[in-house]
C-alpha atoms as a PDB file:
ATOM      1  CA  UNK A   1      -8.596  11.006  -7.175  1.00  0.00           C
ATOM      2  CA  UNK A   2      -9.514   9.383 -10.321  1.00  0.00           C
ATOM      3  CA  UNK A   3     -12.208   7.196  -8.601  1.00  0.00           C
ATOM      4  CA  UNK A   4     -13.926  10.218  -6.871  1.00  0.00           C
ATOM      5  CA  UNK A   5     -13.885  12.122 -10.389  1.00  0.00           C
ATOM      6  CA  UNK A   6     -15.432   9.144 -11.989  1.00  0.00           C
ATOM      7  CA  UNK A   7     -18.272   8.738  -9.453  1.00  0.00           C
ATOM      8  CA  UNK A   8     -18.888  12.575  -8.856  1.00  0.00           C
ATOM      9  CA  UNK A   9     -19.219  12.495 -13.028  1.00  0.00           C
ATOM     10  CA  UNK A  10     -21.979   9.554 -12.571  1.00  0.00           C
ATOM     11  CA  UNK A  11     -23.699  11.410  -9.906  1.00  0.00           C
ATOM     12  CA  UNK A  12     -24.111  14.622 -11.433  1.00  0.00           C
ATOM     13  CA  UNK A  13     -24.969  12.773 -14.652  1.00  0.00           C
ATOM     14  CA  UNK A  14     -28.113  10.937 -12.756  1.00  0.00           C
ATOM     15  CA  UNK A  15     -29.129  14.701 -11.060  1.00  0.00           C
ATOM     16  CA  UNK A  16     -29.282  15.992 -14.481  1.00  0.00           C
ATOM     17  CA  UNK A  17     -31.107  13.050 -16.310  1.00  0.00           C
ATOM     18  CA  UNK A  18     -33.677  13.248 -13.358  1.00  0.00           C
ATOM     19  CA  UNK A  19     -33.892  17.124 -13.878  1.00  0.00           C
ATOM     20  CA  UNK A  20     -34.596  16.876 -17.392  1.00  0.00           C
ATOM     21  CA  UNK A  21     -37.109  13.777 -16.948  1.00  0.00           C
ATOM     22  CA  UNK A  22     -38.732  16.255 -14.286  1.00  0.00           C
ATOM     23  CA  UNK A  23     -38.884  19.485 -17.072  1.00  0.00           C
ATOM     24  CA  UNK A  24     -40.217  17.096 -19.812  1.00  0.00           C
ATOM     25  CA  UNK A  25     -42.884  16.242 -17.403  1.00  0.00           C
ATOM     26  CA  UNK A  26     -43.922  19.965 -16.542  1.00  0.00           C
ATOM     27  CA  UNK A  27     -43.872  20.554 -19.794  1.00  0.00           C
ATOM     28  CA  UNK A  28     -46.033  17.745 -20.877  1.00  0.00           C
ATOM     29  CA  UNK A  29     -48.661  18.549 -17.846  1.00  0.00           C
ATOM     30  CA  UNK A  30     -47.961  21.676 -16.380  1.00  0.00           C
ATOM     31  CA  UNK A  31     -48.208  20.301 -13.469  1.00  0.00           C
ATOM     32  CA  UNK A  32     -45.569  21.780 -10.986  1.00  0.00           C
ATOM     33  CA  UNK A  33     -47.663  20.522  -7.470  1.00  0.00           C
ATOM     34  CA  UNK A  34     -47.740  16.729  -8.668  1.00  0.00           C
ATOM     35  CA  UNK A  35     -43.743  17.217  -9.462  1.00  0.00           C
ATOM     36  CA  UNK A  36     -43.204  18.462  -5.962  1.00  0.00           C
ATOM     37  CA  UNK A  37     -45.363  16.182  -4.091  1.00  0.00           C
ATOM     38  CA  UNK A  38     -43.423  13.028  -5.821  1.00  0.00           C
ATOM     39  CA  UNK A  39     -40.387  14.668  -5.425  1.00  0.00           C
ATOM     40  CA  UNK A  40     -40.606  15.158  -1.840  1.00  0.00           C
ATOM     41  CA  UNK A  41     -41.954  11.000  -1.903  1.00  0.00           C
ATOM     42  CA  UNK A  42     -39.301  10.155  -3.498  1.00  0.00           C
ATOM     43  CA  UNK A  43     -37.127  12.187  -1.383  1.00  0.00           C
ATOM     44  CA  UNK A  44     -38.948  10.220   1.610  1.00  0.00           C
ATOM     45  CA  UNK A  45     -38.288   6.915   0.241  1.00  0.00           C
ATOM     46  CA  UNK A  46     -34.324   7.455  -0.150  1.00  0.00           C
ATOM     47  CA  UNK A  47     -33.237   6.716   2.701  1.00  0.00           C
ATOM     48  CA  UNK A  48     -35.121   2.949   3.135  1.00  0.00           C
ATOM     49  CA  UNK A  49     -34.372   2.292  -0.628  1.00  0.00           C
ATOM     50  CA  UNK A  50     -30.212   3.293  -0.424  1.00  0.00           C
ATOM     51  CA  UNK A  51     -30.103   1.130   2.839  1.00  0.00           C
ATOM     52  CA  UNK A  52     -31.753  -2.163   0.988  1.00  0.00           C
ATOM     53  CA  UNK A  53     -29.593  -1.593  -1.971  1.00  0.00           C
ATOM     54  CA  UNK A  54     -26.299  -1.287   0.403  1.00  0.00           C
ATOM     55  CA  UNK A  55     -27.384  -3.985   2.116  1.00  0.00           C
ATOM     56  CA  UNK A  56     -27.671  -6.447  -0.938  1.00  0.00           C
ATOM     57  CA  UNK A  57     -24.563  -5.275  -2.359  1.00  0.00           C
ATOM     58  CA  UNK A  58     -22.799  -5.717   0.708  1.00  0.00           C
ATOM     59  CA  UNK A  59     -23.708  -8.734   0.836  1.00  0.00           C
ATOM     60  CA  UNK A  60     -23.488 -10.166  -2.735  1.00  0.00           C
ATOM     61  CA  UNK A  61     -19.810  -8.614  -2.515  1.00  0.00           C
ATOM     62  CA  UNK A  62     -19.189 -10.221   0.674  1.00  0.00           C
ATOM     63  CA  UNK A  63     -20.333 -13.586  -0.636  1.00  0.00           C
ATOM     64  CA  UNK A  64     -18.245 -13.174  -3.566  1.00  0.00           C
ATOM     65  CA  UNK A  65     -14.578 -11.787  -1.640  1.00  0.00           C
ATOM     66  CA  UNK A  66     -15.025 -14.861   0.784  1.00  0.00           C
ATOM     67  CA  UNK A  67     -15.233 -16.975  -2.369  1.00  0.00           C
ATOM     68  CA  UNK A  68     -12.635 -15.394  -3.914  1.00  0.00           C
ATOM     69  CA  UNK A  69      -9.984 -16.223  -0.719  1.00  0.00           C
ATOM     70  CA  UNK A  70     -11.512 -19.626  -0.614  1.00  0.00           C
ATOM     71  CA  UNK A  71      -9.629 -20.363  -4.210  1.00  0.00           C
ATOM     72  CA  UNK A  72      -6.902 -18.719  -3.065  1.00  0.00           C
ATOM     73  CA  UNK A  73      -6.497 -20.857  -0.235  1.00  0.00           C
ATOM     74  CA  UNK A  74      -7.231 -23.884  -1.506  1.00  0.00           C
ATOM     75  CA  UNK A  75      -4.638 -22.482  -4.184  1.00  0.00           C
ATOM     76  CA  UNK A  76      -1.887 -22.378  -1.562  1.00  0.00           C
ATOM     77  CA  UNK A  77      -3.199 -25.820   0.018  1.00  0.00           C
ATOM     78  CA  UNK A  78      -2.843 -27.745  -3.024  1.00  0.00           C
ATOM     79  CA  UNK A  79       0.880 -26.213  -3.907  1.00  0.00           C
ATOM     80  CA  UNK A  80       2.026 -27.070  -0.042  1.00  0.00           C
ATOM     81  CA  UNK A  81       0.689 -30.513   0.004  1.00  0.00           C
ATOM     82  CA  UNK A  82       1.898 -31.299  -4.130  1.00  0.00           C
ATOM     83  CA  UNK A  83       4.822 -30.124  -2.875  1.00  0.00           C
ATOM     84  CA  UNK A  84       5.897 -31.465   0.524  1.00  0.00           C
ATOM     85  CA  UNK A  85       2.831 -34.024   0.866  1.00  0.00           C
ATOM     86  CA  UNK A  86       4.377 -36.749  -0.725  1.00  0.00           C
ATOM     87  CA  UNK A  87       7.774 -36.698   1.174  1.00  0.00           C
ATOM     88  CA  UNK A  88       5.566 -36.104   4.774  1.00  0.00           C
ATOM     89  CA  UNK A  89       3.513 -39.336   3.552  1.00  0.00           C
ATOM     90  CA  UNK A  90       6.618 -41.055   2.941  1.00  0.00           C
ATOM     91  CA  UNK A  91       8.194 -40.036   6.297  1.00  0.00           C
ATOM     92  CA  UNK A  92       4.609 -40.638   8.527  1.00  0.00           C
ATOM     93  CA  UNK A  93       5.136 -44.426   6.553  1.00  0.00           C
ATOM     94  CA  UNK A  94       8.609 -45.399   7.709  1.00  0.00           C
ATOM     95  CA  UNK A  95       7.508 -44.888  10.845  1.00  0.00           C
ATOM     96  CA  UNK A  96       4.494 -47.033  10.299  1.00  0.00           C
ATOM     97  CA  UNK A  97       6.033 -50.272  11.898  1.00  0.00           C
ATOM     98  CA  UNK A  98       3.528 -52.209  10.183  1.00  0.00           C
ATOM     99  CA  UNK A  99       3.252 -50.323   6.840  1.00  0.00           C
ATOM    100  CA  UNK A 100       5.408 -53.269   5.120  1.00  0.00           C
ATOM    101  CA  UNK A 101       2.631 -55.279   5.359  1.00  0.00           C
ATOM    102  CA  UNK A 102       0.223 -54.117   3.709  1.00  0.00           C
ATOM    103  CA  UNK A 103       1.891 -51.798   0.945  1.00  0.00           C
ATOM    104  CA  UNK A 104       2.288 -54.399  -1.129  1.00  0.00           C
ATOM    105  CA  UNK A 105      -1.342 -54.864  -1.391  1.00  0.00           C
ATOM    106  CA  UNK A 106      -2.079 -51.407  -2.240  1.00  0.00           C
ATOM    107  CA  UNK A 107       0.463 -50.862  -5.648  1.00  0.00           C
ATOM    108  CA  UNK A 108      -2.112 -50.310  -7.637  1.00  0.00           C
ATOM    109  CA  UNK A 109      -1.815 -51.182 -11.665  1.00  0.00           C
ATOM    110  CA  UNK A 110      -3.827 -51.190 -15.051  1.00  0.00           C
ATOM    111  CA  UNK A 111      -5.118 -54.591 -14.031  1.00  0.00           C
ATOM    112  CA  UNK A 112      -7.260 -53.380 -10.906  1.00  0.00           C
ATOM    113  CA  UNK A 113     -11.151 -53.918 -10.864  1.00  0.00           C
ATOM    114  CA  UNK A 114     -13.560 -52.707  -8.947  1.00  0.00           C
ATOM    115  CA  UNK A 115     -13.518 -55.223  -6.600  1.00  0.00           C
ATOM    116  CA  UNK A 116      -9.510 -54.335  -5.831  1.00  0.00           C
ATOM    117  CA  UNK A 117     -10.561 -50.803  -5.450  1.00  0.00           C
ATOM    118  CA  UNK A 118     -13.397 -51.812  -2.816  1.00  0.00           C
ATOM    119  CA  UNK A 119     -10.952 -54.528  -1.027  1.00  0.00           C
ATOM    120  CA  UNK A 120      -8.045 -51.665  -0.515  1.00  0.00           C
ATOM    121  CA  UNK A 121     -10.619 -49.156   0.911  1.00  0.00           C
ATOM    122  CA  UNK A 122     -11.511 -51.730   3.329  1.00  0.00           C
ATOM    123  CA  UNK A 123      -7.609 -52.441   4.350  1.00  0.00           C
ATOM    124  CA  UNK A 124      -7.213 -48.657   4.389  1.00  0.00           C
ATOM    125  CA  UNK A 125     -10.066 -48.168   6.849  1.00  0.00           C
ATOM    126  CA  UNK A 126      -9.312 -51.336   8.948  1.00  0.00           C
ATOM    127  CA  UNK A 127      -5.499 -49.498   9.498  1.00  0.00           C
ATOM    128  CA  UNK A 128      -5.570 -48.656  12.917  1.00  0.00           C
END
């Protein structure tokens, strides 16, 4: 109910800042015809300009919710695999029958160069 008070406040507020803006330009030009004929333009063009702006905002807040779930997913991905991804690694590797044999050459320490990095990708990928 709040909401709907809020809004209906906003759109009364723009009907009477465009009524004024309207009455300071009679009074300027007393010029009621020109008023009506760009009224009833205006009027015209409504329609075409509310369905662009829905459009875009639909869009832009489309855009934006889908981003939003992305983090949260990847939120949820991350605390599943931090949490149970290192015991399910463990477990998929002791029943690796040949996992023994190369482990060893994959503790990594302080020591490691580049070329150790490079030589345990290439181990890694030869794994079949």
């Amino acid at each position: 109910m709040k909401r709907f008070q809020w809004l209906a406040t906003l759109v009364l507020s723009f009907i009477l800042l465009s009524l004024i803006t309207y009455y300071i330009h009679f009074l300027i030009f007393r010029d009621s015809t020109f008023i009506f004929k760009y009224f009833v333009a205006q009027l015209g063009f409504l329609p075409i300009s509310t369905a662009l702006v829905t459009i875009v905002l639909n869009q832009l807040m489309g855009k934006r919710d889908k981003n939003i779930r992305m983090q949260k997913l990847n939120m949820v991905i991350g605390a599943f695999f931090s949490d149970v991804g290192t015991d399910l690694l463990k477990t998929f590797a002791s029943l690796d029958l040949e996992a023994e044999n190369f482990a060893n050459d994959l503790k990594m320490n302080s020591s490691w160069s580049k070329a150790d990095f490079e030589l345990a990708k290439r181990q890694i990928r030869d794994i079949n």
